[in-house]
C-alpha atoms as a PDB file:
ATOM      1  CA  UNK A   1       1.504  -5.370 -17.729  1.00  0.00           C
ATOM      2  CA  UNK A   2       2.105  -5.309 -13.910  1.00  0.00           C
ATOM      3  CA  UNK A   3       1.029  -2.157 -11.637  1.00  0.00           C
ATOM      4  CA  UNK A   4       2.009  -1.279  -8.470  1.00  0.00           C
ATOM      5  CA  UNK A   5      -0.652   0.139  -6.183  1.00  0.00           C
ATOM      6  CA  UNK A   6       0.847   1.806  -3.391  1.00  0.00           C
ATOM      7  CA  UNK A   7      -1.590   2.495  -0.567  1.00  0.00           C
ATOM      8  CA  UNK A   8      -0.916   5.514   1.246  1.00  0.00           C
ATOM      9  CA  UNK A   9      -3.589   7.289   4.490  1.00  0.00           C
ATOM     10  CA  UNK A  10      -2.830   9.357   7.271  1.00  0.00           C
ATOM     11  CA  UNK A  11      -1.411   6.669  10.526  1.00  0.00           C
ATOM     12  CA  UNK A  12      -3.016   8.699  12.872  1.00  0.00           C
ATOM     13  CA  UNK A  13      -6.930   8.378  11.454  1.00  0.00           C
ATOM     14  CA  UNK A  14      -8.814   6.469  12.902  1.00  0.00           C
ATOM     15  CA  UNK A  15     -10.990   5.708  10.658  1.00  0.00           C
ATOM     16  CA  UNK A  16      -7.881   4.927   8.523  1.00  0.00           C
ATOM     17  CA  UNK A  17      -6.221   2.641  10.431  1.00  0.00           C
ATOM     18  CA  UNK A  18      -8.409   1.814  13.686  1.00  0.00           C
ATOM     19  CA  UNK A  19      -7.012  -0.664  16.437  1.00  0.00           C
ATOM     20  CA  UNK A  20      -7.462  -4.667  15.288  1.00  0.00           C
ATOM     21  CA  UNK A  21      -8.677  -5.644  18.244  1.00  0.00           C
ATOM     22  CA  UNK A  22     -12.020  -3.335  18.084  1.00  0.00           C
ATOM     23  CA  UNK A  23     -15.313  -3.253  16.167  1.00  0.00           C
ATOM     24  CA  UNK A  24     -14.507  -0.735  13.845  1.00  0.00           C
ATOM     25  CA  UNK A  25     -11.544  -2.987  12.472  1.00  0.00           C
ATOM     26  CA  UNK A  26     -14.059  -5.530  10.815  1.00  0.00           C
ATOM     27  CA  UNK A  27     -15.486  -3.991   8.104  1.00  0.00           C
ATOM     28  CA  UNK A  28     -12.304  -2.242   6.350  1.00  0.00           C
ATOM     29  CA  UNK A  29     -10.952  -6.170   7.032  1.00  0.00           C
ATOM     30  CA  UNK A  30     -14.261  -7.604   4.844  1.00  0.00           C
ATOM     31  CA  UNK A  31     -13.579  -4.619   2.213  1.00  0.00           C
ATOM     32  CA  UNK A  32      -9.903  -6.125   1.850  1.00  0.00           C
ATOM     33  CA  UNK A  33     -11.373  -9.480   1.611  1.00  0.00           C
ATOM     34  CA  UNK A  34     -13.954  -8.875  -0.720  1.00  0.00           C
ATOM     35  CA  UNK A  35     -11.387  -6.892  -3.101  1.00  0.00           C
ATOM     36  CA  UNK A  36      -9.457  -9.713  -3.411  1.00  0.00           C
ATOM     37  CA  UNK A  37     -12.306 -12.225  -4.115  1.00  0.00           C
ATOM     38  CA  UNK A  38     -13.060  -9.957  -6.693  1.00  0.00           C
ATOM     39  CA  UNK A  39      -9.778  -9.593  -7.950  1.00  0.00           C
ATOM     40  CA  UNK A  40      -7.358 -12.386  -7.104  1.00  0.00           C
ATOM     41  CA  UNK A  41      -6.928 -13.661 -10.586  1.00  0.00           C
ATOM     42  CA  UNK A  42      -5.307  -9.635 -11.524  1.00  0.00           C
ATOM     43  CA  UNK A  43      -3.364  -9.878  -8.065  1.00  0.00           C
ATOM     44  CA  UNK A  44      -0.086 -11.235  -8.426  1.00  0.00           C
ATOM     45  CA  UNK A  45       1.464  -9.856  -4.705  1.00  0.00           C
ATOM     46  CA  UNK A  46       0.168  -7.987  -2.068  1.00  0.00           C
ATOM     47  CA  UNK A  47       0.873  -7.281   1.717  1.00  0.00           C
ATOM     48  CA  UNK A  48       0.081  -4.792   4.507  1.00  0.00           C
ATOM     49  CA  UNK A  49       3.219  -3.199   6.483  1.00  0.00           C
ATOM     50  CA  UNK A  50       3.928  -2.554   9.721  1.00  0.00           C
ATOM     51  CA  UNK A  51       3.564   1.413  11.007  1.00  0.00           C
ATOM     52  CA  UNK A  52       5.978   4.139   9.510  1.00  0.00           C
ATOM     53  CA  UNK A  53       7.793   4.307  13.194  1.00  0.00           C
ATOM     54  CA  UNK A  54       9.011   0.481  12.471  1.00  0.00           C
ATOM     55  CA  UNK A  55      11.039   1.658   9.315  1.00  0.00           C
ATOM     56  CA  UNK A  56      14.921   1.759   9.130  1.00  0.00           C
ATOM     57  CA  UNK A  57      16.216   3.668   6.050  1.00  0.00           C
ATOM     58  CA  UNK A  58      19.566   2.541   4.896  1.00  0.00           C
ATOM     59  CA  UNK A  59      22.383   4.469   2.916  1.00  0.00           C
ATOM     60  CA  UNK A  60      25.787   3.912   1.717  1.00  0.00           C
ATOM     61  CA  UNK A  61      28.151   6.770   1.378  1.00  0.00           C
ATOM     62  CA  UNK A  62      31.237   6.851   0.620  1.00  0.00           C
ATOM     63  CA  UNK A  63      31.537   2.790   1.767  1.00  0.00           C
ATOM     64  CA  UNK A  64      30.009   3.197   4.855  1.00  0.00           C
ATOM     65  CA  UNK A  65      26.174   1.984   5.616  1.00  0.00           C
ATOM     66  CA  UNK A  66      23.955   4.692   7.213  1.00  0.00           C
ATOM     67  CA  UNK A  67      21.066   3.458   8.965  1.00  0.00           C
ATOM     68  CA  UNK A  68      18.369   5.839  10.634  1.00  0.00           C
ATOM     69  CA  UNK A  69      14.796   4.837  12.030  1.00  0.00           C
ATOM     70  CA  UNK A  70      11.736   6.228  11.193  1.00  0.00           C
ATOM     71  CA  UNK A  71      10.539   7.164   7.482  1.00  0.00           C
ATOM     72  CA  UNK A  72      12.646   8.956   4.797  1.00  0.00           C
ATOM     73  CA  UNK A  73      10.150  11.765   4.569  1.00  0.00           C
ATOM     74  CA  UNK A  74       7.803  13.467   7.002  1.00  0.00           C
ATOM     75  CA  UNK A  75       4.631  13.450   5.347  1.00  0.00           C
ATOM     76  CA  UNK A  76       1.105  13.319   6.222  1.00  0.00           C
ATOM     77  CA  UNK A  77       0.645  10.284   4.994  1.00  0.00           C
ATOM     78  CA  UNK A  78       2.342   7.027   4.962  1.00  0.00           C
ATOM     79  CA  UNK A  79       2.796   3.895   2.808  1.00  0.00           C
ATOM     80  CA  UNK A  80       1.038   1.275   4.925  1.00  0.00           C
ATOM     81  CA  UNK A  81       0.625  -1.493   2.024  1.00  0.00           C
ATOM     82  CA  UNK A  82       0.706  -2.568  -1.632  1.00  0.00           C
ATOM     83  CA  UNK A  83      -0.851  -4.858  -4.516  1.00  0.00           C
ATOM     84  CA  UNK A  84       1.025  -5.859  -7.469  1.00  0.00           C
ATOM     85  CA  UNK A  85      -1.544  -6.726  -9.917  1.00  0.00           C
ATOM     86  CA  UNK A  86      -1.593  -7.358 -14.170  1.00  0.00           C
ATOM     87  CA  UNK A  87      -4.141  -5.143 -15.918  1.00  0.00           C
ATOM     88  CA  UNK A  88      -4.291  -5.001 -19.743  1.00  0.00           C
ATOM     89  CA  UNK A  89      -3.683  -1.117 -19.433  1.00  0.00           C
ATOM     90  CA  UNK A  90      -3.529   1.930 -16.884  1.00  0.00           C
ATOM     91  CA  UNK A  91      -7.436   2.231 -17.317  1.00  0.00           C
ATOM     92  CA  UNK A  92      -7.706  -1.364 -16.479  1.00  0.00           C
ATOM     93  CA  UNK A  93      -5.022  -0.911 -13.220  1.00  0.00           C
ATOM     94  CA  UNK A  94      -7.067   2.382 -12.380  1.00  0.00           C
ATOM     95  CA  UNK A  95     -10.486   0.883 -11.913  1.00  0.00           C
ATOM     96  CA  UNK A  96      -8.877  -2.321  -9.502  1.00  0.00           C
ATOM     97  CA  UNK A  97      -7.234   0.771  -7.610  1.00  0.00           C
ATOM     98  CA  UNK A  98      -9.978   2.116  -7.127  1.00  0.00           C
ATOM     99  CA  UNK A  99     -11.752  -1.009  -5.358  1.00  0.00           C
ATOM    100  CA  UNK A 100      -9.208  -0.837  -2.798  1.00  0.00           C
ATOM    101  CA  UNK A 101     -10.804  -0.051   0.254  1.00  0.00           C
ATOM    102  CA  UNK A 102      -7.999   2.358   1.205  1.00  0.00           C
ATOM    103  CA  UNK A 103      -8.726   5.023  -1.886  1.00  0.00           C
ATOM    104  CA  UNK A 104     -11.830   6.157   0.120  1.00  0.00           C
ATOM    105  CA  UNK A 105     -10.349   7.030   2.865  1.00  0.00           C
ATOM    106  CA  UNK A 106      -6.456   7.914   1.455  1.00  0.00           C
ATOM    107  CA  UNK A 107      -4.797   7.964  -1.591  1.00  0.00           C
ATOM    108  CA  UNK A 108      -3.532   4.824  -4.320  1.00  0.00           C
ATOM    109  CA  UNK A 109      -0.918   5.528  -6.331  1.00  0.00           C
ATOM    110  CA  UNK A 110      -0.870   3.220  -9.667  1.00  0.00           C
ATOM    111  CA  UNK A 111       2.396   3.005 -10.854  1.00  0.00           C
ATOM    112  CA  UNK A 112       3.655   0.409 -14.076  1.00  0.00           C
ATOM    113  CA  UNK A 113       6.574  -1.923 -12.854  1.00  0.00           C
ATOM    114  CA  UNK A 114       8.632  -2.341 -16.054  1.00  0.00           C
ATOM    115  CA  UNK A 115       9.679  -5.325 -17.505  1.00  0.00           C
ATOM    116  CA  UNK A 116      13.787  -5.400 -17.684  1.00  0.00           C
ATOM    117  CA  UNK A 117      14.078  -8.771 -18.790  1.00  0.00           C
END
């Protein structure tokens, strides 16, 4: 079965989310590369995105589209990435979450992607 894990800290951290272009950037950078020589095989998609102030929400109503920047909530924290991985259950999908360097410093939330076809 496939499982989203949604990775979600606080923008602002530091520790979180420090600039690319210093020190403290290279060893959350090894803990995402490590995770996925560990797991690649169980990783079927993954990608980081760009800061919650880069976002453009989009409605329709009543015809018309309805765009807005910015997020769609105001939350502490944000989305900043995901994996979509196969694990044989939610235990399974659990334990890979929790390799993600992210769920020591933020939250993962494991969610099953169901199967419509």
């Amino acid at each position: 079965m496939k499982y989203a894990c949604l990775i979600y800290s606080v923008e602002s951290d530091p520790i979180a989310h420090p600039d690319p272009t210093t020190e403290a950037f290279a060893p959350i950078m090894a803990g995402y590369m490590a995770f996925g020589e560990e797991f690649g095989p169980k990783i079927v998609a993954g990608e980081a995105l760009e800061p919650v102030a880069t976002a453009t929400c989009v409605r329709v109503r009543d015809g018309d589209t309805i765009t807005t920047d910015g997020p769609f909530a105001e939350t502490k924290e944000q989305l900043g990435g995901f994996y979509l991985i196969e694990a044989g259950d939610l235990d399974e999908a659990i334990a890979i979450a929790a390799k993600i360097p992210h769920a020591s410093m933020g939250t993962i939330e494991v969610r099953p992607v169901p199967n419509f076809g």
